[in-house]
Protein backbone atom coordinates (compact mmCIF):
# COMPACT_ATOMS: atom_id res chain seq x y z
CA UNK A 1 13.61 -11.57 -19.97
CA UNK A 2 12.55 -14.13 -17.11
CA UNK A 3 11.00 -17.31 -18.36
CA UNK A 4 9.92 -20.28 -16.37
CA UNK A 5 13.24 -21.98 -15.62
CA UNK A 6 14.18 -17.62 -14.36
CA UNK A 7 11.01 -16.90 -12.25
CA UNK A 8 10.42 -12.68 -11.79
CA UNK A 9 9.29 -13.00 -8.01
CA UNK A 10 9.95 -9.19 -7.35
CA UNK A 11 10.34 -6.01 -9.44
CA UNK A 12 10.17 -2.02 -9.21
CA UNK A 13 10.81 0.88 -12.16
CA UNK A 14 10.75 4.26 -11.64
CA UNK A 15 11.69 7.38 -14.16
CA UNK A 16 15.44 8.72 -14.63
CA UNK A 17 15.50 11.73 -15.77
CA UNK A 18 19.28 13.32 -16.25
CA UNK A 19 20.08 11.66 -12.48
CA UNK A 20 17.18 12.98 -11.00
CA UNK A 21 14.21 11.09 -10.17
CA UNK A 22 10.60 10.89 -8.20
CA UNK A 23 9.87 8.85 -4.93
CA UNK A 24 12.94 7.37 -4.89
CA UNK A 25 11.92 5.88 -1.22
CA UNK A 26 8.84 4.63 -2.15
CA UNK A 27 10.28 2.19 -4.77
CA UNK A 28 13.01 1.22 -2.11
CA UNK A 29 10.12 0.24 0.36
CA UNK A 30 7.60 -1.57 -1.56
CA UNK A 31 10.38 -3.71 -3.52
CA UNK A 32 12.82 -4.24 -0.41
CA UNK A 33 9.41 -4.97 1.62
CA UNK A 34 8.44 -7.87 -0.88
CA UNK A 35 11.97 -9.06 -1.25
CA UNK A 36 12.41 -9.66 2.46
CA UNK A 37 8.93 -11.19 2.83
CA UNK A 38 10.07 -13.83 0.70
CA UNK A 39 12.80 -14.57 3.53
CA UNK A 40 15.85 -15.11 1.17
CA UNK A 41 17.20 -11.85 1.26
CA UNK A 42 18.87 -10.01 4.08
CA UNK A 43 18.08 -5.92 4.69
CA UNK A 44 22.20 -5.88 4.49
CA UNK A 45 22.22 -7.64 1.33
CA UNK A 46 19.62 -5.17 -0.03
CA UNK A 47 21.52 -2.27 0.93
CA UNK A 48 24.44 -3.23 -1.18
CA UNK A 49 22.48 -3.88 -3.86
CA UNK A 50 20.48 -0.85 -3.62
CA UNK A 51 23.92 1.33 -3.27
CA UNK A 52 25.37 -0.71 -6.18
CA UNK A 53 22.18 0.18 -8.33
CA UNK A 54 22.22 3.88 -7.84
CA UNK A 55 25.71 4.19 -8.63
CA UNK A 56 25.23 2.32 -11.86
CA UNK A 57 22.65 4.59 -13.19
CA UNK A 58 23.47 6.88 -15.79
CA UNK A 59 23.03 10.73 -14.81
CA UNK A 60 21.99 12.25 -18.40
CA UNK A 61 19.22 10.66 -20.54
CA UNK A 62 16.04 9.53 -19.75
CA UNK A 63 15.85 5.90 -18.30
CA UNK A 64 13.65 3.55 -16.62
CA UNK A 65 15.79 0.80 -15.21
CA UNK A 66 14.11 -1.79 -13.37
CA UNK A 67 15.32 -3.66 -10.01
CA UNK A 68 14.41 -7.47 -9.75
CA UNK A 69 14.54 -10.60 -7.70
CA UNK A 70 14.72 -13.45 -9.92
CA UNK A 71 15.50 -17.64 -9.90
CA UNK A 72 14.58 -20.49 -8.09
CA UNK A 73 17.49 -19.60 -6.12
CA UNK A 74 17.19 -15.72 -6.03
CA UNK A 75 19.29 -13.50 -6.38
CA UNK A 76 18.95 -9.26 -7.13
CA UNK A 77 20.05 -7.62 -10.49
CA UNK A 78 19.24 -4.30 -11.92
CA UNK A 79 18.33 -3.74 -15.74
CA UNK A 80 18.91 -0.24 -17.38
CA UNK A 81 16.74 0.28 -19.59
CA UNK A 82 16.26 3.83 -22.15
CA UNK A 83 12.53 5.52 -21.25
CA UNK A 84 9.85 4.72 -23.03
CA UNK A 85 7.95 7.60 -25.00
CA UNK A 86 5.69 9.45 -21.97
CA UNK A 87 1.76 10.58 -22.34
CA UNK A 88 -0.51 12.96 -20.81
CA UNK A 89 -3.46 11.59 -21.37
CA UNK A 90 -4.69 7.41 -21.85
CA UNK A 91 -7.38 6.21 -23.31
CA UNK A 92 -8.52 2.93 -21.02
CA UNK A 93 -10.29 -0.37 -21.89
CA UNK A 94 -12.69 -2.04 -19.91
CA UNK A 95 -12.17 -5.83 -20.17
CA UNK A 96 -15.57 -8.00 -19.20
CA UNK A 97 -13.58 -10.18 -16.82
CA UNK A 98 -12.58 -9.58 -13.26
CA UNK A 99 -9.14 -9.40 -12.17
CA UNK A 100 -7.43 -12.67 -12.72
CA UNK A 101 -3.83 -11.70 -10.96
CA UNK A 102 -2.01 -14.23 -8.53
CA UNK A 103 -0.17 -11.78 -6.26
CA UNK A 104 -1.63 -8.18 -7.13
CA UNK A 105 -0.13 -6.99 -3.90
CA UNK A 106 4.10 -7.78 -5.38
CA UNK A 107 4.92 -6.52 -8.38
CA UNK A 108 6.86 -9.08 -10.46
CA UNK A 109 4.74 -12.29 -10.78
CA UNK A 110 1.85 -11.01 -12.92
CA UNK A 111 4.11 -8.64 -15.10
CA UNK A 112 3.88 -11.12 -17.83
CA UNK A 113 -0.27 -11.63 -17.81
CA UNK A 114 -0.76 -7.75 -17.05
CA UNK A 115 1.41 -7.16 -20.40
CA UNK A 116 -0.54 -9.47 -22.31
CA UNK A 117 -3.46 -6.88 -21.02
CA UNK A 118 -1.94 -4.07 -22.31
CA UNK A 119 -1.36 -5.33 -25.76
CA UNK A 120 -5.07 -6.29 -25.86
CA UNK A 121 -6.08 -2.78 -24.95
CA UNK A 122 -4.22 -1.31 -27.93
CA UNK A 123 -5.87 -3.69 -30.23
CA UNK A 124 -9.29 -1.70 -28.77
CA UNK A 125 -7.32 1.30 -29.36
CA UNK A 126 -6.16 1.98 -25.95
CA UNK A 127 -2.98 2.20 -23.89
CA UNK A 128 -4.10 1.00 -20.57
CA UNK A 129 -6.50 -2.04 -19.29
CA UNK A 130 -8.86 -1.86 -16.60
CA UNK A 131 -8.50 -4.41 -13.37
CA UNK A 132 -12.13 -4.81 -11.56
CA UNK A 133 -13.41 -7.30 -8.74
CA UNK A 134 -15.24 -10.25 -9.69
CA UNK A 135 -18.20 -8.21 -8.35
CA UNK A 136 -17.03 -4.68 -10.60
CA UNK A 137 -15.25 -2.48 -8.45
CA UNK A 138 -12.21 -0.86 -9.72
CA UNK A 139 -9.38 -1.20 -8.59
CA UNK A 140 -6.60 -0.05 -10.85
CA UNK A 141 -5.13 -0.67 -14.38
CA UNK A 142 -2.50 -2.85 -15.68
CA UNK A 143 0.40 -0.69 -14.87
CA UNK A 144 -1.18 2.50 -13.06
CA UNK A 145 -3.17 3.04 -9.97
CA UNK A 146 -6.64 4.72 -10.49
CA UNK A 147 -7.72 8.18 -8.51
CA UNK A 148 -11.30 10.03 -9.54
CA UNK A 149 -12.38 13.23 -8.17
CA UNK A 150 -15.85 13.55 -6.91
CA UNK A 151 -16.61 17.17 -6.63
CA UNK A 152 -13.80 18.39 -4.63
CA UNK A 153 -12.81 14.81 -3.03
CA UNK A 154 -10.26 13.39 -4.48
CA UNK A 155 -11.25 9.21 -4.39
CA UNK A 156 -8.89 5.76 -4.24
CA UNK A 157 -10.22 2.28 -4.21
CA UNK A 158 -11.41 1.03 -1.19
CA UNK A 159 -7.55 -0.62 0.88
CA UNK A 160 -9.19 -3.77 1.68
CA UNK A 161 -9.11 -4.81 -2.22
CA UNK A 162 -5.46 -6.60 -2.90
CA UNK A 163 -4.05 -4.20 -5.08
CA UNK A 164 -0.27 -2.95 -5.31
CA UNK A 165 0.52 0.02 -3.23
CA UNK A 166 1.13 2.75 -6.11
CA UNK A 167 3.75 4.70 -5.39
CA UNK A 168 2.64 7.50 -7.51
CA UNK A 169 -0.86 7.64 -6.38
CA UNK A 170 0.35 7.18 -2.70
CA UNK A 171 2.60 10.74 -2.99
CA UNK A 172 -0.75 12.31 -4.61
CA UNK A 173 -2.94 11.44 -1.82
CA UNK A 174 -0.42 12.39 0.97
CA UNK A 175 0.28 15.59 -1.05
CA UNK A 176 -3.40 16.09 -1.04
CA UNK A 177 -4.05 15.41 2.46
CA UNK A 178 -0.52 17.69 3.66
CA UNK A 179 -2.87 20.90 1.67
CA UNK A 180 -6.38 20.03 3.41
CA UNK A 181 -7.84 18.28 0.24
CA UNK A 182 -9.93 16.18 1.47
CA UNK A 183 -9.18 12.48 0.81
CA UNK A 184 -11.72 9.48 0.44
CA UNK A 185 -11.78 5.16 -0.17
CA UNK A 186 -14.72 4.47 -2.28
CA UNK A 187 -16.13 1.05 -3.96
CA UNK A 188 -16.95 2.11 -7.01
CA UNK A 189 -18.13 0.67 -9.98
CA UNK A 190 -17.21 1.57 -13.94
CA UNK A 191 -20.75 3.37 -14.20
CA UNK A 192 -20.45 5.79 -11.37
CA UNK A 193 -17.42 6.83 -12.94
CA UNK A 194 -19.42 8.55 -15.88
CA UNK A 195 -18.65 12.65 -16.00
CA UNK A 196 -15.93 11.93 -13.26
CA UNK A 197 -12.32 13.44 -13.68
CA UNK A 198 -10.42 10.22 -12.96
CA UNK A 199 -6.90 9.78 -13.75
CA UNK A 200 -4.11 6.57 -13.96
CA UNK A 201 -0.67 7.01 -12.28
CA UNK A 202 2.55 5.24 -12.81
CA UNK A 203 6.75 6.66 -12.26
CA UNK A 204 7.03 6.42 -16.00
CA UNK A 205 3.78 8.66 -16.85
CA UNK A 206 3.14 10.46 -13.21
CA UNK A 207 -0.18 11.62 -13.55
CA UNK A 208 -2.83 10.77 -16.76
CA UNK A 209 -5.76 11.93 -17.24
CA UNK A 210 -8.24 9.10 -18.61
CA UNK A 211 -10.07 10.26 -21.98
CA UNK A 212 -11.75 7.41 -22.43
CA UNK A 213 -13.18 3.74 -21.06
CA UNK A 214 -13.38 1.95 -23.68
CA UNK A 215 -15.73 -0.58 -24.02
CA UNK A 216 -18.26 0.78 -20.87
CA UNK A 217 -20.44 2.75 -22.71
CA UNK A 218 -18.72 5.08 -19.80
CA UNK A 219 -17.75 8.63 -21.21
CA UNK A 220 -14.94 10.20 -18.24
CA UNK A 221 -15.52 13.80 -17.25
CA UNK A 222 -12.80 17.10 -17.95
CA UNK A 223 -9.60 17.38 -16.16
CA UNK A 224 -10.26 20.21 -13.94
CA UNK A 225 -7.19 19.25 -11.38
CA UNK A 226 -5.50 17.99 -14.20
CA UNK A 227 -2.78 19.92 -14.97
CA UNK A 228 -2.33 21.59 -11.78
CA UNK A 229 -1.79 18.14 -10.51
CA UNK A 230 0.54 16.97 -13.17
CA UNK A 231 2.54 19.85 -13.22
CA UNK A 232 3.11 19.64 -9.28
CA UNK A 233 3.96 15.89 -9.31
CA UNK A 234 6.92 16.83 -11.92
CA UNK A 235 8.30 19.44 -10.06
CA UNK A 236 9.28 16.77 -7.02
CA UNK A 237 12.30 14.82 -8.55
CA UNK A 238 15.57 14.82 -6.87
CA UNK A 239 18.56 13.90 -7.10
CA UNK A 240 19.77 10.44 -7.26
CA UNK A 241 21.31 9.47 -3.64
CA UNK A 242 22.02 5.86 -2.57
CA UNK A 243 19.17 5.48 0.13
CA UNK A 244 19.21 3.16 3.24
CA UNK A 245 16.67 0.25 3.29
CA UNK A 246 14.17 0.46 6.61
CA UNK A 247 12.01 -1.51 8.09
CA UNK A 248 8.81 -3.39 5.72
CA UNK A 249 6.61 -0.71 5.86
CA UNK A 250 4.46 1.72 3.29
CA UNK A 251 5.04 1.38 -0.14
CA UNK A 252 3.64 2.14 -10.39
């Protein structure tokens, strides 16, 4: 556990399951990318470490190790860690506040404050927190990126709002766009959410579908897509293979 004196300035997670696993790249990207923005890591050095880490995970099980930059004077370690319990479907709350996080576009600094979210959503009897502009727009939960349909368009916040590139959502929408399904970034508040099919994504859960805002006076619509969706998402893990790291580029 990182403390003060052992500051988290980078981390990624993604699912195991027996030595197979989902988006594999996508992780490498968005955490490499953030690691080597910080200037005190080399792409070489990352490579090792990257090779190191997918040799040491285990091959049966379910696990959801996590990959981290840590210190004052940083270095890279991996954590194994046994897979939480997985869900279908989440039940959100809707905080009054806007979002109060320092670097939404890393993962690893706000871990600690988007936790603290997450427990107070399940003392409002839900699993998952809500993140909005100071002005309402939505732009994803705690731990999950948000996606909506409207009609047959399937909807992502607007890019321009700092958010962290979801690696979950971000295979969704390319899978979407690869079978013509049209594609849209829309500021949207909590209300014009009502009767929409809106889902949270993560590498733990893959695709949720939202049951509930809590809190709004917001009531989310069926999951029409649902399960088609879900189902395709868990048919793309592969096996693990130690991957190369490339250039910052594209990256819950």
């Amino acid at each position: 556990m990182t403390t003060a004196d052992t500051p988290l300035l980078v981390a990624d997670s993604w699912l195991v399951l027996d030595g197979s696993v989902r988006s594999l790249d996508r992780h490498v990207t968005r955490f490499s990318r953030s690691c080597l923005e910080l200037g005190v890591v080399t792409p070489g050095e990352l490579n090792r470490f990257w090779r190191r880490t997918i040799a040491a995970l285990p091959r049966t099980g379910a696990w959801f190790p996590r990959v981290e930059l840590v210190g004052h004077r940083p270095s890279l370690r991996l954590r194994i860690r046994p897979a939480p319990a997985r869900g279908e479907h989440v039940r959100v709350w809707v905080p009054d506040g806007p979002d109060h996080r320092r670097q939404p576009a890393c993962k690893g600094p706000d871990l600690l404050a988007l936790g603290e979210m997450r427990a107070e959503a399940a003392s409002h009897g839900a699993q998952e927190a809500l993140l909005r502009t100071a002005d309402g727009v939505v732009v994803e939960a705690a731990s999950s990126s948000v996606l909506w349909w409207e009609d047959d368009v399937l909807c992502a916040p607007p890019e321009e709002i700092p958010a962290l590139p979801g690696t979950t959502a971000g295979l969704v929408l390319d899978l979407a766009a690869a079978r013509g399904i049209r594609t849209a970034r829309r500021a949207r508040r909590i209300d014009e959410l009502d009767g929409r099919e809106v889902w949270l994504l993560n590498a733990l859960h893959g695709v949720r579908l939202v049951t509930g805002l809590i809190g709004s006076g917001v009531t989310p619509g069926g999951g029409r897509h649902f399960t088609q969706w879900r189902e395709r998402v868990e048919r793309l893990r592969l096996p693990l293979d130690p991957p190369s790291v490339a250039s910052p580029g594209r990256g819950r």
